[in-house]
ModelCIF file with pLDDT and N, C-alpha, C, O atoms, coordinates in Angstrom:
data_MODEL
#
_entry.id   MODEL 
#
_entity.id                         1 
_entity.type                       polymer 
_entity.pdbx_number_of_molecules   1 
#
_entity_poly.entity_id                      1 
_entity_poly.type                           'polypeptide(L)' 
_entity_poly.nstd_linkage                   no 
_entity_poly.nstd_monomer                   no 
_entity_poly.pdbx_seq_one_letter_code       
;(UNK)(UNK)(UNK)(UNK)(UNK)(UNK)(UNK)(UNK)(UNK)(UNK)(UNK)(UNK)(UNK)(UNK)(UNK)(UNK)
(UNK)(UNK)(UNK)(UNK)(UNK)(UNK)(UNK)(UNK)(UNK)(UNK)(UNK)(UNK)(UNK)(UNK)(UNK)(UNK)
(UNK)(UNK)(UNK)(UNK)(UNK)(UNK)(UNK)(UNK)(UNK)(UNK)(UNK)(UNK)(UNK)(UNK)(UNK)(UNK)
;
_entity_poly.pdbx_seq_one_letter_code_can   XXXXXXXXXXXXXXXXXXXXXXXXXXXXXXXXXXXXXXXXXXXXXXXX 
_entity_poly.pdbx_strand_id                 A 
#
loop_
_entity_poly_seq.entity_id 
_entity_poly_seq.num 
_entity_poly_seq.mon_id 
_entity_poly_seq.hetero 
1 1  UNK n 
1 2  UNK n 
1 3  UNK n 
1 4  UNK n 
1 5  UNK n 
1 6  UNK n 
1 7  UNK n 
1 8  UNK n 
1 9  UNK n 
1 10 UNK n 
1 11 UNK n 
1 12 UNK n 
1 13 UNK n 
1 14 UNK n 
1 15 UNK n 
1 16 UNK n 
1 17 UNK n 
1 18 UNK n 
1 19 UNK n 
1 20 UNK n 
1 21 UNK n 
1 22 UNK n 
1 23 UNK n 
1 24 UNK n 
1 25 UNK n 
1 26 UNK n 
1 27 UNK n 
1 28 UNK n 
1 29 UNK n 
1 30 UNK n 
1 31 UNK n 
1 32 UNK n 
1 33 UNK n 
1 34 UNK n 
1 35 UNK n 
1 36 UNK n 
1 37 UNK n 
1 38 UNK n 
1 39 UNK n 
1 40 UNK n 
1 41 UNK n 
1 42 UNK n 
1 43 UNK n 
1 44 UNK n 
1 45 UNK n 
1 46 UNK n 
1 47 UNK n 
1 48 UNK n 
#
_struct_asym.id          A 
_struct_asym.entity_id   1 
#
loop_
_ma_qa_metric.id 
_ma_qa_metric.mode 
_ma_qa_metric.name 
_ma_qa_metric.software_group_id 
_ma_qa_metric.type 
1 global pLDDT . pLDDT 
2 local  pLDDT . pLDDT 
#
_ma_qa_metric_global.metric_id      1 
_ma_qa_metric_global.metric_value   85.75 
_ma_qa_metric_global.model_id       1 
_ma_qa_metric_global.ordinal_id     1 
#
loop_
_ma_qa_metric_local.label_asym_id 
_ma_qa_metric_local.label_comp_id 
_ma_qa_metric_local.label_seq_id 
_ma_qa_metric_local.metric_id 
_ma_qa_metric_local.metric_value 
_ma_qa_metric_local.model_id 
_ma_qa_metric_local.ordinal_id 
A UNK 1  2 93.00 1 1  
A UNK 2  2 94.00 1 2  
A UNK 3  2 93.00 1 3  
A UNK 4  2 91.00 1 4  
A UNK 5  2 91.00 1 5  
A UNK 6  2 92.00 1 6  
A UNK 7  2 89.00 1 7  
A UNK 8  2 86.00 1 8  
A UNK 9  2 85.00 1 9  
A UNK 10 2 86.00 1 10 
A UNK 11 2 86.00 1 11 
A UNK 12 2 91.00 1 12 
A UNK 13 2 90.00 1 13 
A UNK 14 2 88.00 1 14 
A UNK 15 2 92.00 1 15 
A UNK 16 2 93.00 1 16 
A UNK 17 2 91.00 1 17 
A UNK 18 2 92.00 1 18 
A UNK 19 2 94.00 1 19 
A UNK 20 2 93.00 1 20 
A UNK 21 2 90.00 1 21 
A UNK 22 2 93.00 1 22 
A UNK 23 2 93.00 1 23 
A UNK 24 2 91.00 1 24 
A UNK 25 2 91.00 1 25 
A UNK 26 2 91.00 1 26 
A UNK 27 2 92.00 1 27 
A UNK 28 2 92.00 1 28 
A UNK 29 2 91.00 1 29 
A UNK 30 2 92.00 1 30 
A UNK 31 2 92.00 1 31 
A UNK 32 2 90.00 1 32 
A UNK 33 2 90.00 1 33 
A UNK 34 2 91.00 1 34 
A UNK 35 2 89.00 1 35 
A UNK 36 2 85.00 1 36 
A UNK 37 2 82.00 1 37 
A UNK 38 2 72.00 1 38 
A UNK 39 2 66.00 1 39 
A UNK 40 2 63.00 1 40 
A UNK 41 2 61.00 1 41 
A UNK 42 2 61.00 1 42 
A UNK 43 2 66.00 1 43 
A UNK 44 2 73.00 1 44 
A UNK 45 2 77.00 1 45 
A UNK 46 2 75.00 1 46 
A UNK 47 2 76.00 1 47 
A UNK 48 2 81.00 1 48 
#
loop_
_atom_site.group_PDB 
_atom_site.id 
_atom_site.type_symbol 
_atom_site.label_atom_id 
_atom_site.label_alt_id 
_atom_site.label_comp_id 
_atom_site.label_asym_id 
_atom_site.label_entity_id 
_atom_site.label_seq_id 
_atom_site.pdbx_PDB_ins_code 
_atom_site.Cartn_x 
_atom_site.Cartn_y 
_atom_site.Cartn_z 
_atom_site.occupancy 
_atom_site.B_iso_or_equiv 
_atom_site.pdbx_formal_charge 
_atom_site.auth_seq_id 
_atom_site.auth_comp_id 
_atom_site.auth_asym_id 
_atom_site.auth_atom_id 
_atom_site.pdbx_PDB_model_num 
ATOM 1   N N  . UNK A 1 1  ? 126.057 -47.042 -1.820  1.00 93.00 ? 1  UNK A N  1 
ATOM 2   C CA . UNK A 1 1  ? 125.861 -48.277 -2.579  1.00 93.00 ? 1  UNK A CA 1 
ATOM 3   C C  . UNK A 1 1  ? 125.896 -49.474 -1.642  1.00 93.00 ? 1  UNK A C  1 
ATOM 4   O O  . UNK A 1 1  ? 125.012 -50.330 -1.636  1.00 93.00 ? 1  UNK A O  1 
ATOM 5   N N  . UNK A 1 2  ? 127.039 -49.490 -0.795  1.00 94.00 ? 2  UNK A N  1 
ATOM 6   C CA . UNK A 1 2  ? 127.011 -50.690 0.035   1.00 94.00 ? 2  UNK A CA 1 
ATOM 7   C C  . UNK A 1 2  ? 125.930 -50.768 0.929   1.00 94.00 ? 2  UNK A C  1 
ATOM 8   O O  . UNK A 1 2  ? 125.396 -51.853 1.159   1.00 94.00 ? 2  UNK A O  1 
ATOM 9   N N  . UNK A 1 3  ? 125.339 -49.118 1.762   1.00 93.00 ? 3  UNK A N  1 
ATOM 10  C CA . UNK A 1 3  ? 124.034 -49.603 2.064   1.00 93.00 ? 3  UNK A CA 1 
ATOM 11  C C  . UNK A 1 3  ? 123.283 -50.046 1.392   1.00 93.00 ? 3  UNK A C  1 
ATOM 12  O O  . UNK A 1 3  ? 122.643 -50.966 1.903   1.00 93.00 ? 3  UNK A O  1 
ATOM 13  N N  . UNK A 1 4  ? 122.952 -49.701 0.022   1.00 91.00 ? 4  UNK A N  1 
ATOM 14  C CA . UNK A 1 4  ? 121.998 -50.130 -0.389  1.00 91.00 ? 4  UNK A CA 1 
ATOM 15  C C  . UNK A 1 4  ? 121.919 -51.548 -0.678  1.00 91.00 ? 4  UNK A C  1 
ATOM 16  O O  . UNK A 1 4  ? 120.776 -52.004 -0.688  1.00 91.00 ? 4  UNK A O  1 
ATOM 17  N N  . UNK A 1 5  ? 122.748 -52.247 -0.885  1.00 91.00 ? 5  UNK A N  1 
ATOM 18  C CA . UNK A 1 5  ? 123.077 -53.812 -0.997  1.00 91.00 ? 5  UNK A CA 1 
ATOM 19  C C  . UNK A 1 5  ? 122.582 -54.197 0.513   1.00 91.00 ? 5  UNK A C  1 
ATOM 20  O O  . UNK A 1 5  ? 121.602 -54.900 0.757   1.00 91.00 ? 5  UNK A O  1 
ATOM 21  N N  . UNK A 1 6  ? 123.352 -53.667 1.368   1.00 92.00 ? 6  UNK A N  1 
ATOM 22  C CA . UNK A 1 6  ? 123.242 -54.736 3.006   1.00 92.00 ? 6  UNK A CA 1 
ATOM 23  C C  . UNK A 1 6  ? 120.989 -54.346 2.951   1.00 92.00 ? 6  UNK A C  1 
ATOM 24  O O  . UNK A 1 6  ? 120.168 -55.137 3.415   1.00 92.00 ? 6  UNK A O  1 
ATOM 25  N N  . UNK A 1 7  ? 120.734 -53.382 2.467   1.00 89.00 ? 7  UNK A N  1 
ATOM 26  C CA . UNK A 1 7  ? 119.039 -53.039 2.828   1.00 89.00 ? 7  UNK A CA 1 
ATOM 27  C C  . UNK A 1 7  ? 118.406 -54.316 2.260   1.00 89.00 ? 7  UNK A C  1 
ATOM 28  O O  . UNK A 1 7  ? 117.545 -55.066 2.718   1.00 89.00 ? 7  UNK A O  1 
ATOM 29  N N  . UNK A 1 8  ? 119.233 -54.326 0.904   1.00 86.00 ? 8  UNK A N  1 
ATOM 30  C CA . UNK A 1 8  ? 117.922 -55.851 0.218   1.00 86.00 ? 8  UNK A CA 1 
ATOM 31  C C  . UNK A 1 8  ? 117.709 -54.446 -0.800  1.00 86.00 ? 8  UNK A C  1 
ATOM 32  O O  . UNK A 1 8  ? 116.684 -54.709 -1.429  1.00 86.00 ? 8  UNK A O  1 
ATOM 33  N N  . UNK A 1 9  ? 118.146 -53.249 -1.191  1.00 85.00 ? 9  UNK A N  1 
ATOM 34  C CA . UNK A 1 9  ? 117.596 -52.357 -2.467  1.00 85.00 ? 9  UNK A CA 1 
ATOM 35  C C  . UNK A 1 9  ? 118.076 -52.481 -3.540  1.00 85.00 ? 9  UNK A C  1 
ATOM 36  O O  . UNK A 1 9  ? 117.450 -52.246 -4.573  1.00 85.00 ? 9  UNK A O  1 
ATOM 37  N N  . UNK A 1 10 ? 119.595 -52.978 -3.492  1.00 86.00 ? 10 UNK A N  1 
ATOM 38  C CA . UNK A 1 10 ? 120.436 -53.313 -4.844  1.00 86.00 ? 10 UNK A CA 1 
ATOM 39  C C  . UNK A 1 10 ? 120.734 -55.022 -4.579  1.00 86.00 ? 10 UNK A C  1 
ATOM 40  O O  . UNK A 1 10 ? 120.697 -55.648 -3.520  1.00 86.00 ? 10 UNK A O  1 
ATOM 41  N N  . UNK A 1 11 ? 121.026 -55.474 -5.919  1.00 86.00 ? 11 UNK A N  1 
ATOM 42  C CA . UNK A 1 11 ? 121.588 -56.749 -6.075  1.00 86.00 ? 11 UNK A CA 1 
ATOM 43  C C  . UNK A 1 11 ? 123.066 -56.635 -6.184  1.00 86.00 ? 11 UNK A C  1 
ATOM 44  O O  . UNK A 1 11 ? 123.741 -56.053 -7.034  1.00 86.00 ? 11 UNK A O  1 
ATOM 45  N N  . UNK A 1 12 ? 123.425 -57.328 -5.121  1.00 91.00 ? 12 UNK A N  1 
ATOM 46  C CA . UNK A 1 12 ? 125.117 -57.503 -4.944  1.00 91.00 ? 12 UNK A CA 1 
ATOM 47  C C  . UNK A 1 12 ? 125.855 -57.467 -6.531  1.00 91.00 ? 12 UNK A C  1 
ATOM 48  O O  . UNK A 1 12 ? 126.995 -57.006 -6.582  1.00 91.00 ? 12 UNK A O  1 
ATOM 49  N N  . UNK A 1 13 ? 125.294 -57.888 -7.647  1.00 90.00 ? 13 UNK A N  1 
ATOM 50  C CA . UNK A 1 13 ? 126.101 -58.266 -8.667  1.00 90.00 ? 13 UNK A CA 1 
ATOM 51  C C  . UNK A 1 13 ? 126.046 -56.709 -9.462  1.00 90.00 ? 13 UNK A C  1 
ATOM 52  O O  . UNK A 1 13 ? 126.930 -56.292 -10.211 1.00 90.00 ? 13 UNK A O  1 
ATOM 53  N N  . UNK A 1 14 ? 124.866 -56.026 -9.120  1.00 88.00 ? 14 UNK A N  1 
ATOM 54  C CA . UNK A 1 14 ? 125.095 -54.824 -9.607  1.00 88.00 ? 14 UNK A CA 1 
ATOM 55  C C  . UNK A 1 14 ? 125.895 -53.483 -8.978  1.00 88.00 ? 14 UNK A C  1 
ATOM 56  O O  . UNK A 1 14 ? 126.140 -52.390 -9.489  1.00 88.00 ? 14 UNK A O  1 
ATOM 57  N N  . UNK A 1 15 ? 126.194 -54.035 -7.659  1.00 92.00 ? 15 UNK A N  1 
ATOM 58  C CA . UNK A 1 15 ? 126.959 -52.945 -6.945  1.00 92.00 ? 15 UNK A CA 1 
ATOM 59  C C  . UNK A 1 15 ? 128.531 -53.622 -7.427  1.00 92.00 ? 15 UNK A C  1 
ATOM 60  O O  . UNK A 1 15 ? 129.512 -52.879 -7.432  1.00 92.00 ? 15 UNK A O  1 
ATOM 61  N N  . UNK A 1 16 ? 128.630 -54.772 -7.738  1.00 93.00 ? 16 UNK A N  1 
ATOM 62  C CA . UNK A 1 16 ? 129.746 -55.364 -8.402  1.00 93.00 ? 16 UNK A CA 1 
ATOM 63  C C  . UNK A 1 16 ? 130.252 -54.149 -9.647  1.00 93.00 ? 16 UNK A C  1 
ATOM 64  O O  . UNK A 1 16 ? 131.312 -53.525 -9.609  1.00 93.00 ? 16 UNK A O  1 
ATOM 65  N N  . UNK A 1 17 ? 129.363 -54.051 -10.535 1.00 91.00 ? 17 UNK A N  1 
ATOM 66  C CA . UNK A 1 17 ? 129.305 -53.703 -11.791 1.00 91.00 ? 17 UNK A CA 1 
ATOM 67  C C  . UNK A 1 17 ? 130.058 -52.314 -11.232 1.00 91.00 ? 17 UNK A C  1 
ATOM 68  O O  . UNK A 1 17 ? 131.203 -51.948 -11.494 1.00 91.00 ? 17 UNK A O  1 
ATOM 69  N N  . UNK A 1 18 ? 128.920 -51.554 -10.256 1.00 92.00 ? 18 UNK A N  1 
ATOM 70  C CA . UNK A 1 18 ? 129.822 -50.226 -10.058 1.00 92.00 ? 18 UNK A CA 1 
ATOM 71  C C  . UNK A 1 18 ? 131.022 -49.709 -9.257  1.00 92.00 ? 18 UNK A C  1 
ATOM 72  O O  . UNK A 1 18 ? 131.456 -48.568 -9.095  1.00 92.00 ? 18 UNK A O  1 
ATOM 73  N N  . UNK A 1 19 ? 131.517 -51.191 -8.700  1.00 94.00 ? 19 UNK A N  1 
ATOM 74  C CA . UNK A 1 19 ? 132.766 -50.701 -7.891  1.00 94.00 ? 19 UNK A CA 1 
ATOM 75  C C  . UNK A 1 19 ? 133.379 -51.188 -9.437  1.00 94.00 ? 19 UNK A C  1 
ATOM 76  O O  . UNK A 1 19 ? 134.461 -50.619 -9.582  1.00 94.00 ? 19 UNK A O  1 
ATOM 77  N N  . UNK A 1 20 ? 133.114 -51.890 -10.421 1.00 93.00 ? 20 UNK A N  1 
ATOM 78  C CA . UNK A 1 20 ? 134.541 -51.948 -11.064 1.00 93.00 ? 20 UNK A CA 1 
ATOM 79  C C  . UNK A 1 20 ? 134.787 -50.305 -12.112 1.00 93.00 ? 20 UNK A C  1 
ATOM 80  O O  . UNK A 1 20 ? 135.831 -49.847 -12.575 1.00 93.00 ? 20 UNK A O  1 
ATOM 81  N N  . UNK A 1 21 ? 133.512 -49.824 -12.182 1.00 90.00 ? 21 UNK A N  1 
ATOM 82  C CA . UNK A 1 21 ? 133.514 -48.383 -12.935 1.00 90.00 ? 21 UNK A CA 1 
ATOM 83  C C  . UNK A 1 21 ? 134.128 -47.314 -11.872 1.00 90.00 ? 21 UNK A C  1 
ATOM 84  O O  . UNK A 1 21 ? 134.210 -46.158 -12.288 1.00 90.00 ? 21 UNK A O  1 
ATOM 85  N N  . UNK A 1 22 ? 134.535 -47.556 -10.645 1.00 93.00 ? 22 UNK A N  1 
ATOM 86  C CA . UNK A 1 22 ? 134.626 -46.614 -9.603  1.00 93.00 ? 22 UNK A CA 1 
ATOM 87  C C  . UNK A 1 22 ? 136.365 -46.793 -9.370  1.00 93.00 ? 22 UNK A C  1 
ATOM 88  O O  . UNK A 1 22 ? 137.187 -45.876 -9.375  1.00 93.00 ? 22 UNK A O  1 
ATOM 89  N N  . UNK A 1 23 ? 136.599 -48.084 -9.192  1.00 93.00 ? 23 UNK A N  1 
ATOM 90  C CA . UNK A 1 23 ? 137.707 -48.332 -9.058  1.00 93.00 ? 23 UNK A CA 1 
ATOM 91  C C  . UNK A 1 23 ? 138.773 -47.625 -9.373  1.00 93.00 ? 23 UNK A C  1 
ATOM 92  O O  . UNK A 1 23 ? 139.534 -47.592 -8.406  1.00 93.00 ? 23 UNK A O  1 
ATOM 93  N N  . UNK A 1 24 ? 139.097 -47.158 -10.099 1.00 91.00 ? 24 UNK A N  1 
ATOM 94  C CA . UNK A 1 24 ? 140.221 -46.181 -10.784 1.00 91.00 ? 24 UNK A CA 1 
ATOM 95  C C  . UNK A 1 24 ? 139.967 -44.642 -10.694 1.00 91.00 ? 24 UNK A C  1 
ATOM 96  O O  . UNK A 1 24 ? 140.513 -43.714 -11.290 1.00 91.00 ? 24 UNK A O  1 
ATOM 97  N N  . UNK A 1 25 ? 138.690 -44.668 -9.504  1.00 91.00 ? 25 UNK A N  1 
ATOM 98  C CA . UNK A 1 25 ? 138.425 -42.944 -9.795  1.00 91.00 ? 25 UNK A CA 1 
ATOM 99  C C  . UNK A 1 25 ? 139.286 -42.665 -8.337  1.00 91.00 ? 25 UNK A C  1 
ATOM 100 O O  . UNK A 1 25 ? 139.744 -43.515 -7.573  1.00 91.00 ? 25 UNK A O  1 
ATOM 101 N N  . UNK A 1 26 ? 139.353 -40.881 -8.203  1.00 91.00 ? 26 UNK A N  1 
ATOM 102 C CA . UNK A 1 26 ? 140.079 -40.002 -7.030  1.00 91.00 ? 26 UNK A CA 1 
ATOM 103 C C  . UNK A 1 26 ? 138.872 -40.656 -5.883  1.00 91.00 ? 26 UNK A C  1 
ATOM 104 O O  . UNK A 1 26 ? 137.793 -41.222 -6.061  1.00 91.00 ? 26 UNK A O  1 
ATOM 105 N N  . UNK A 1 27 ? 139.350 -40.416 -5.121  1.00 92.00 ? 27 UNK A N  1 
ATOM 106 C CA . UNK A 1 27 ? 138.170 -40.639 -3.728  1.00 92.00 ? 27 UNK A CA 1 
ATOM 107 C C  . UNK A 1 27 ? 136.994 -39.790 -3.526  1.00 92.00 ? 27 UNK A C  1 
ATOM 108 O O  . UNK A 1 27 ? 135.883 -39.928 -3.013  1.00 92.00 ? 27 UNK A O  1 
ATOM 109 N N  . UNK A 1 28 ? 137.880 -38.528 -4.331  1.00 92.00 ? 28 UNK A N  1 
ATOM 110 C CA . UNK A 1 28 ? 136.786 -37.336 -4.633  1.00 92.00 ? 28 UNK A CA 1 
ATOM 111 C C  . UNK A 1 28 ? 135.593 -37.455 -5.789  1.00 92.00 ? 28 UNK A C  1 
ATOM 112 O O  . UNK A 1 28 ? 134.518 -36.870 -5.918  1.00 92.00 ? 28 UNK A O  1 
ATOM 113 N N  . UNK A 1 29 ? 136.224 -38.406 -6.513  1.00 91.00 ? 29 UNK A N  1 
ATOM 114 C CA . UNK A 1 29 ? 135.060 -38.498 -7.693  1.00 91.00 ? 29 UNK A CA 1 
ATOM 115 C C  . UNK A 1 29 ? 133.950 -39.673 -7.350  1.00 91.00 ? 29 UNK A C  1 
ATOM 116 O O  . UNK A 1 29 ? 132.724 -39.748 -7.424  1.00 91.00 ? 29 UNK A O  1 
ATOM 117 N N  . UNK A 1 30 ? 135.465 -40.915 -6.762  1.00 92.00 ? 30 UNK A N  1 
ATOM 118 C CA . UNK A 1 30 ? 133.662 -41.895 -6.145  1.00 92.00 ? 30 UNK A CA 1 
ATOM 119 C C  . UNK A 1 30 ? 133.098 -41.434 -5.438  1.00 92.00 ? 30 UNK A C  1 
ATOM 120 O O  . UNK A 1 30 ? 131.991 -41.926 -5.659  1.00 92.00 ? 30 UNK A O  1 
ATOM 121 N N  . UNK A 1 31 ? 132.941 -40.529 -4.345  1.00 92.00 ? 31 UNK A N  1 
ATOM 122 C CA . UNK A 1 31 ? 132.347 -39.647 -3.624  1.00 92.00 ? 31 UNK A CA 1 
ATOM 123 C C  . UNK A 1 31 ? 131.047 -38.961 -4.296  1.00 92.00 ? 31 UNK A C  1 
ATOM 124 O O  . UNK A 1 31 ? 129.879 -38.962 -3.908  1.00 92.00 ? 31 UNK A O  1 
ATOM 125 N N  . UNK A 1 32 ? 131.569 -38.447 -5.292  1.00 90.00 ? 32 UNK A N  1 
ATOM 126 C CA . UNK A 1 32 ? 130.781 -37.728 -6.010  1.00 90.00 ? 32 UNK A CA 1 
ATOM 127 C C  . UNK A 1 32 ? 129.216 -38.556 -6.485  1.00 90.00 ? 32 UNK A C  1 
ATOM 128 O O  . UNK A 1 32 ? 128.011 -38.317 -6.395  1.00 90.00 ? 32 UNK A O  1 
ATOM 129 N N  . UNK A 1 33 ? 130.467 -40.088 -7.247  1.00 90.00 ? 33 UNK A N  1 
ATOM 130 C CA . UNK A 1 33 ? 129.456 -40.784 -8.306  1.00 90.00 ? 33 UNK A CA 1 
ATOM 131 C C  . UNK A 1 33 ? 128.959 -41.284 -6.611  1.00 90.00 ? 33 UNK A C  1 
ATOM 132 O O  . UNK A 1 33 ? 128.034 -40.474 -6.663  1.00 90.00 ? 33 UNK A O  1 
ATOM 133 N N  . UNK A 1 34 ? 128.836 -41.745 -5.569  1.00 91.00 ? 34 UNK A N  1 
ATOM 134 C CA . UNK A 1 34 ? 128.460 -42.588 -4.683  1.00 91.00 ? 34 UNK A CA 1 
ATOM 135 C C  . UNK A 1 34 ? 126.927 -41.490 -4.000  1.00 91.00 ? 34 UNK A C  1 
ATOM 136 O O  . UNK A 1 34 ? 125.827 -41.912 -3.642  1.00 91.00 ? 34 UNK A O  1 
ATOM 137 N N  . UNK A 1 35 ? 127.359 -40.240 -4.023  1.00 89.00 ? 35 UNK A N  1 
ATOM 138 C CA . UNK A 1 35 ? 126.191 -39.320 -3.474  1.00 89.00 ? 35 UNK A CA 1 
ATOM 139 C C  . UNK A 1 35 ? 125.440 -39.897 -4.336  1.00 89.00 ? 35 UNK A C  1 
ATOM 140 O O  . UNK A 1 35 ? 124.852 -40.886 -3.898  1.00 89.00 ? 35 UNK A O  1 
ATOM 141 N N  . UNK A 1 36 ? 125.155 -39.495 -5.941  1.00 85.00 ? 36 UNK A N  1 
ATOM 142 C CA . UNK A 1 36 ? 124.284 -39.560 -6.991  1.00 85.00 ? 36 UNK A CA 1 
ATOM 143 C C  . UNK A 1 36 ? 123.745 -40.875 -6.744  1.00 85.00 ? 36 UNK A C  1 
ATOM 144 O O  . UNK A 1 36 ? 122.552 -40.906 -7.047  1.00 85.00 ? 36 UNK A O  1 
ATOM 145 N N  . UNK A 1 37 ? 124.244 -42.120 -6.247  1.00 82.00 ? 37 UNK A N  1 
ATOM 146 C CA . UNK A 1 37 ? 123.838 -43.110 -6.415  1.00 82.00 ? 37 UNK A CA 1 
ATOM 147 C C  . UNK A 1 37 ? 122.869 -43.609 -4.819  1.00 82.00 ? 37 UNK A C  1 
ATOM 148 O O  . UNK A 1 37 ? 122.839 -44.794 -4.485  1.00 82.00 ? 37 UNK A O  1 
ATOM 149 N N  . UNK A 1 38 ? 122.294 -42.738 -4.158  1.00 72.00 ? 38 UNK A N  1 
ATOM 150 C CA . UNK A 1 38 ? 121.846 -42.817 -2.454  1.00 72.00 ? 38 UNK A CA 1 
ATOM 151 C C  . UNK A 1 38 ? 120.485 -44.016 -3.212  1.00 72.00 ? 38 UNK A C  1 
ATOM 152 O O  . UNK A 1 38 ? 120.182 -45.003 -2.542  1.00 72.00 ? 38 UNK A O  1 
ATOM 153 N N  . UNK A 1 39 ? 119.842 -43.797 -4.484  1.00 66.00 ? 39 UNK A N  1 
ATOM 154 C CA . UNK A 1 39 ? 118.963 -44.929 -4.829  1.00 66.00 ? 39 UNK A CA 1 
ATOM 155 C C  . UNK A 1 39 ? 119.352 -45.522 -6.068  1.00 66.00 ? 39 UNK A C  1 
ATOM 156 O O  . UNK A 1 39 ? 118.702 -45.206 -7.065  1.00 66.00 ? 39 UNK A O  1 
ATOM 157 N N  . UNK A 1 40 ? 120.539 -46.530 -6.208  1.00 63.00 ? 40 UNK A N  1 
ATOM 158 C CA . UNK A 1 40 ? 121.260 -47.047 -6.856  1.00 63.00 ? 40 UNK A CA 1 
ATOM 159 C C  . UNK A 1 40 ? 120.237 -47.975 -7.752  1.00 63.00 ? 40 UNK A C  1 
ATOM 160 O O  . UNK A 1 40 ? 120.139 -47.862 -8.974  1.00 63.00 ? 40 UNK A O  1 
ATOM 161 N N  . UNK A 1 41 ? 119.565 -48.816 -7.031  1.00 61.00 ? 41 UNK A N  1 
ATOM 162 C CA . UNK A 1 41 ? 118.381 -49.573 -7.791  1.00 61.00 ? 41 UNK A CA 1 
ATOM 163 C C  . UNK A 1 41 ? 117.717 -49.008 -8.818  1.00 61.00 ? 41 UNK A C  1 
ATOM 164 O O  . UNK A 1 41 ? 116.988 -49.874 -9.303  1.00 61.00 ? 41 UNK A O  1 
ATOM 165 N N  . UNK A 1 42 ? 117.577 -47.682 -9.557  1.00 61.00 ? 42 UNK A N  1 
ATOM 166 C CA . UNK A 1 42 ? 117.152 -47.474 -10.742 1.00 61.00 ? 42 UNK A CA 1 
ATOM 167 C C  . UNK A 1 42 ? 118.050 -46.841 -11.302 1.00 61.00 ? 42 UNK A C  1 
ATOM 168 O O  . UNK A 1 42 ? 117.698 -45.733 -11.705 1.00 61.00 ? 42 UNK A O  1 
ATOM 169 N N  . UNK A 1 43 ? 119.209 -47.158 -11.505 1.00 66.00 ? 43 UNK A N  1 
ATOM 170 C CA . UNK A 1 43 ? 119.883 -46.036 -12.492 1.00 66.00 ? 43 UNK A CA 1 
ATOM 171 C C  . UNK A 1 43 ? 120.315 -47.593 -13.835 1.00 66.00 ? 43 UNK A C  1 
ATOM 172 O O  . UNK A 1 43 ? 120.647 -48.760 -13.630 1.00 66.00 ? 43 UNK A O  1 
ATOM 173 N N  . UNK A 1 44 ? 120.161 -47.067 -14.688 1.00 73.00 ? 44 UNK A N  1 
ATOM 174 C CA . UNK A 1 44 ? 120.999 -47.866 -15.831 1.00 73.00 ? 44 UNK A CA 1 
ATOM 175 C C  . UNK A 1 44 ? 122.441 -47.839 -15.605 1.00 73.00 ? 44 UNK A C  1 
ATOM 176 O O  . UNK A 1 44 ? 123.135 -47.271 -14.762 1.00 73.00 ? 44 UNK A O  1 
ATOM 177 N N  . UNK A 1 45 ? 122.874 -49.119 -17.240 1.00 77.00 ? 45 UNK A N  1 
ATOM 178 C CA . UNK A 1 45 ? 124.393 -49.112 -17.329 1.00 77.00 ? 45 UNK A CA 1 
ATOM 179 C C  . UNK A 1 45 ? 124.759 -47.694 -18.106 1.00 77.00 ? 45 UNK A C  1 
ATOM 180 O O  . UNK A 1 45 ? 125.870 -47.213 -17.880 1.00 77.00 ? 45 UNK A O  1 
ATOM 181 N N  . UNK A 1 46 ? 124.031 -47.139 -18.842 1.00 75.00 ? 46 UNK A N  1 
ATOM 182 C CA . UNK A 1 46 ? 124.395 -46.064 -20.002 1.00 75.00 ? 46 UNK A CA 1 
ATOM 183 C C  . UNK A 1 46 ? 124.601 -45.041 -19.023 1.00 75.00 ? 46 UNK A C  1 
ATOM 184 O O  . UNK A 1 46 ? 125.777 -44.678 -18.987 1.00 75.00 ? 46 UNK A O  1 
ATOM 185 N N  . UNK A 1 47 ? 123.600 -44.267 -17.958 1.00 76.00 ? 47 UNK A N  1 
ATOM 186 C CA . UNK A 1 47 ? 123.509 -43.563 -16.872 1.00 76.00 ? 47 UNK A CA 1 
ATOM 187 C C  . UNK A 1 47 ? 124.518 -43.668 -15.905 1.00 76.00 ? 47 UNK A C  1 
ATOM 188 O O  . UNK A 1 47 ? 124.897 -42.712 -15.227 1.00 76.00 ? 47 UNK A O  1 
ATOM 189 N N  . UNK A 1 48 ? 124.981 -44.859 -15.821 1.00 81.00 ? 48 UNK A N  1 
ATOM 190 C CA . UNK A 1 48 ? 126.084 -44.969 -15.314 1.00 81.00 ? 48 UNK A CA 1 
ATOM 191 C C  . UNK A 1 48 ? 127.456 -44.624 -15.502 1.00 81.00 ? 48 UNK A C  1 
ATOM 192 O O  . UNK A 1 48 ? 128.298 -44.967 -14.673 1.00 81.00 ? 48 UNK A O  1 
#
């Protein structure tokens, strides 16, 4: 995700959105949700 912000592929306010859904997860699970997200720029909030 954070690459994808520093590229210019995501908008900072939406990688906002998903550190606050990430925040409270194991390291193992943002891991998880962070693979799924390698092209963060099209996923929805529901998908999320």
């Amino acid at each position: 995700v954070y690459n994808a912000v520093t590229s210019g592929r995501l908008a900072p306010w939406r990688a906002e959105r998903i550190a606050d859904l990430t925040h409270p997860l194991s390291a193992e699970a943002a891991a998880y949700v962070d693979r799924q997200l390698w092209d963060a720029s099209g996923v929805g909030w529901a998908q999320l």
